[in-house]
N, C-alpha and C. Protein backbone atom coordinates (compact mmCIF):
# COMPACT_ATOMS: atom_id res chain seq x y z
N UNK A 1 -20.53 -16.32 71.53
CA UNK A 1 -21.23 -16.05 72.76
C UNK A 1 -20.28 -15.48 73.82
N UNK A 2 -18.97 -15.75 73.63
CA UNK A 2 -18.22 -15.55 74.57
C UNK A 2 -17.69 -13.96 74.73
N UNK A 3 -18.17 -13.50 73.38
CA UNK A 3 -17.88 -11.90 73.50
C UNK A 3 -19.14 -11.16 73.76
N UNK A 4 -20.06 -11.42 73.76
CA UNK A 4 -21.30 -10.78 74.29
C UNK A 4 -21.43 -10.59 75.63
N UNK A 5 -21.02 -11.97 76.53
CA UNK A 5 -20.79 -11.56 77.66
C UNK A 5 -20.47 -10.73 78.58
N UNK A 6 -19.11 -10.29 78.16
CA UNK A 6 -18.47 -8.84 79.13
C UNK A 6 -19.22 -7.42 78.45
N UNK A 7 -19.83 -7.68 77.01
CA UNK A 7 -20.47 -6.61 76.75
C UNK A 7 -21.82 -6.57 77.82
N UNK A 8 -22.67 -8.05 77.56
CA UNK A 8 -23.61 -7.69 78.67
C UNK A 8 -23.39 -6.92 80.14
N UNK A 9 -22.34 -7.38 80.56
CA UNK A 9 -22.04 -6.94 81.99
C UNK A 9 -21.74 -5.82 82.08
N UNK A 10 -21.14 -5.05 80.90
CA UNK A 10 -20.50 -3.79 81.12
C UNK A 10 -21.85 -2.73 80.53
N UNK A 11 -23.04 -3.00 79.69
CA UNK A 11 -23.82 -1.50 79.33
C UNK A 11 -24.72 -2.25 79.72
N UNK A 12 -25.32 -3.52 80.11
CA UNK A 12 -26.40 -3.87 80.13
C UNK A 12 -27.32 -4.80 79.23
N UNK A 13 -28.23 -5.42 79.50
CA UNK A 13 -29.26 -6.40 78.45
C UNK A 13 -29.52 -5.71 77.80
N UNK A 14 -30.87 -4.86 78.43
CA UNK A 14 -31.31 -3.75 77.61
C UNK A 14 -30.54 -2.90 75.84
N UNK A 15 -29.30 -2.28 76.36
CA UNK A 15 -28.41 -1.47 75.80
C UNK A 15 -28.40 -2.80 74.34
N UNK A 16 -27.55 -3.94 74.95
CA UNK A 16 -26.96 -5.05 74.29
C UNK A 16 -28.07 -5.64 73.18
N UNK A 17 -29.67 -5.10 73.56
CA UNK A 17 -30.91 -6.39 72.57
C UNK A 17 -30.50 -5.09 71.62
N UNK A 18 -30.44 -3.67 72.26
CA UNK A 18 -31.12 -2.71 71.33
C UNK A 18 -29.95 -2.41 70.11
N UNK A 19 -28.52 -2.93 70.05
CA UNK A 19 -28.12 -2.85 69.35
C UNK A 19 -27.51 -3.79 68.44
N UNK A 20 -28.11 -4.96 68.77
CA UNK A 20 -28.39 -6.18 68.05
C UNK A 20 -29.43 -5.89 67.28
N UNK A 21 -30.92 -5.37 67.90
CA UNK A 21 -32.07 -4.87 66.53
C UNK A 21 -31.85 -3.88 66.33
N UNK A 22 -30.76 -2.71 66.25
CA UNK A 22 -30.31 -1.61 65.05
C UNK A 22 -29.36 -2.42 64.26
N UNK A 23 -28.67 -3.36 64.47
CA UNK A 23 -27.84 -3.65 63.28
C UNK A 23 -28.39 -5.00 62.30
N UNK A 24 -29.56 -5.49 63.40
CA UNK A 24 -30.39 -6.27 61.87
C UNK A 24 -31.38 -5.68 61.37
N UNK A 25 -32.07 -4.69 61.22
CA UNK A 25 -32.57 -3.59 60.95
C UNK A 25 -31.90 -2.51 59.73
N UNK A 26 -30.64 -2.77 60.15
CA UNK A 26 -29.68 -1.35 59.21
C UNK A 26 -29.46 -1.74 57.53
N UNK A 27 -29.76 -3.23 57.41
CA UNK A 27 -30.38 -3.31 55.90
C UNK A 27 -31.51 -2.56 55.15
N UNK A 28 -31.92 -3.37 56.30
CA UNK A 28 -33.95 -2.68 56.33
C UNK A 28 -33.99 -1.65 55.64
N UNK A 29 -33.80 -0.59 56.50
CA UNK A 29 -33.47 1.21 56.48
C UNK A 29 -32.83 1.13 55.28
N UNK A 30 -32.02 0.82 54.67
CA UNK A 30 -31.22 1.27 53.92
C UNK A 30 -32.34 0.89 52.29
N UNK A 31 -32.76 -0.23 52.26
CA UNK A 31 -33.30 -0.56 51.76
C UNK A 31 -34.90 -0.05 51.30
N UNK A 32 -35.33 0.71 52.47
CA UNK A 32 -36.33 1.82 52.42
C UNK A 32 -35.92 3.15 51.92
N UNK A 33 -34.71 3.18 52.42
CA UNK A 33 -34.18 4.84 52.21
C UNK A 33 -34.29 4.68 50.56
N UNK A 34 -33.78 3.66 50.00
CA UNK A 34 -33.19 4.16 48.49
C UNK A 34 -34.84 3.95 47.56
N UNK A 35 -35.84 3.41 48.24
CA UNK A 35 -37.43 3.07 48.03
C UNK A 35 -38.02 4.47 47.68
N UNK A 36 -37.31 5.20 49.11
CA UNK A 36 -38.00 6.52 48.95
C UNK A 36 -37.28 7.65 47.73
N UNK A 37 -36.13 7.85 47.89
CA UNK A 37 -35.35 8.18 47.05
C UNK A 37 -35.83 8.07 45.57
N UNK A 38 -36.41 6.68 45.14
CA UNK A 38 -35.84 6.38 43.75
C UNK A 38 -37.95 6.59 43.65
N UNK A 39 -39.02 7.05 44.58
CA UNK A 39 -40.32 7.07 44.09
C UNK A 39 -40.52 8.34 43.55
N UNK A 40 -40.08 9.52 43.17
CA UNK A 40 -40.14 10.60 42.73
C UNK A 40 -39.60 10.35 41.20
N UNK A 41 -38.79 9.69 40.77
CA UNK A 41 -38.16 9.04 39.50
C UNK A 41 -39.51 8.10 39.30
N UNK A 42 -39.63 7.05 39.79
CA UNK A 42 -40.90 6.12 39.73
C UNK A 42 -42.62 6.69 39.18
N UNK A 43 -42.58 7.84 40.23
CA UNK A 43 -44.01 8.30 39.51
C UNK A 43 -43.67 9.57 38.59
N UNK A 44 -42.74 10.09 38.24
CA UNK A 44 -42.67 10.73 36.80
C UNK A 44 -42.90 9.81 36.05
N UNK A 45 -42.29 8.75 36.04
CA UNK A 45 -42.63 7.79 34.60
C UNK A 45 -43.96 7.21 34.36
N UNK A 46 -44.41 6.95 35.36
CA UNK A 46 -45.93 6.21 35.24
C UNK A 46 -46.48 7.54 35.53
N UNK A 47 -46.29 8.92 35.27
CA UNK A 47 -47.46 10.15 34.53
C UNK A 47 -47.06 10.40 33.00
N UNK A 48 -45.93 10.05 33.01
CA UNK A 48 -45.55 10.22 31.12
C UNK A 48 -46.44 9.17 30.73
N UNK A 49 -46.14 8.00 31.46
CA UNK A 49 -46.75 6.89 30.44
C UNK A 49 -48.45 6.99 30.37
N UNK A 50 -48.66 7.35 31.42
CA UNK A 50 -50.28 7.84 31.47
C UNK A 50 -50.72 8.88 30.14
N UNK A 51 -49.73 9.78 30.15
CA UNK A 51 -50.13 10.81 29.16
C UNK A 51 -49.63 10.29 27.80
N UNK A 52 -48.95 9.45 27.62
CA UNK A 52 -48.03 9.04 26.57
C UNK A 52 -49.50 8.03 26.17
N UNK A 53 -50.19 7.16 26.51
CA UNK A 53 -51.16 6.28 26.34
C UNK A 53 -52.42 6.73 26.19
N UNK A 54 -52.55 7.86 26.97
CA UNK A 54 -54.16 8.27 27.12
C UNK A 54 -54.44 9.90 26.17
């Protein structure tokens, strides 16, 4: 707590929440990014397997 302090005072509350929720967040994102990434791999396979079955 004791280092948040002079940060508060020096950019502000505001500044200080908003980069406390970008860095618990920056899992998140990352964790979406590779979601999106890896669904183009994801639905090739479930149209092979569609055609592979049907």
């Amino acid at each position: 707590m004791e280092t948040w302090m002079p940060l508060i005072s020096e950019v502000g509350f505001p500044a200080v929440i908003t980069l406390y929720l970008l860095h618990r967040i920056e899992a998140k994102l990352e964790k979406l990014n590779d979601s999106i990434t890896a669904l183009p791999r994801k639905m090739s396979e479930v149209k092979y397997d569609a055609k592979k079955s049907g």
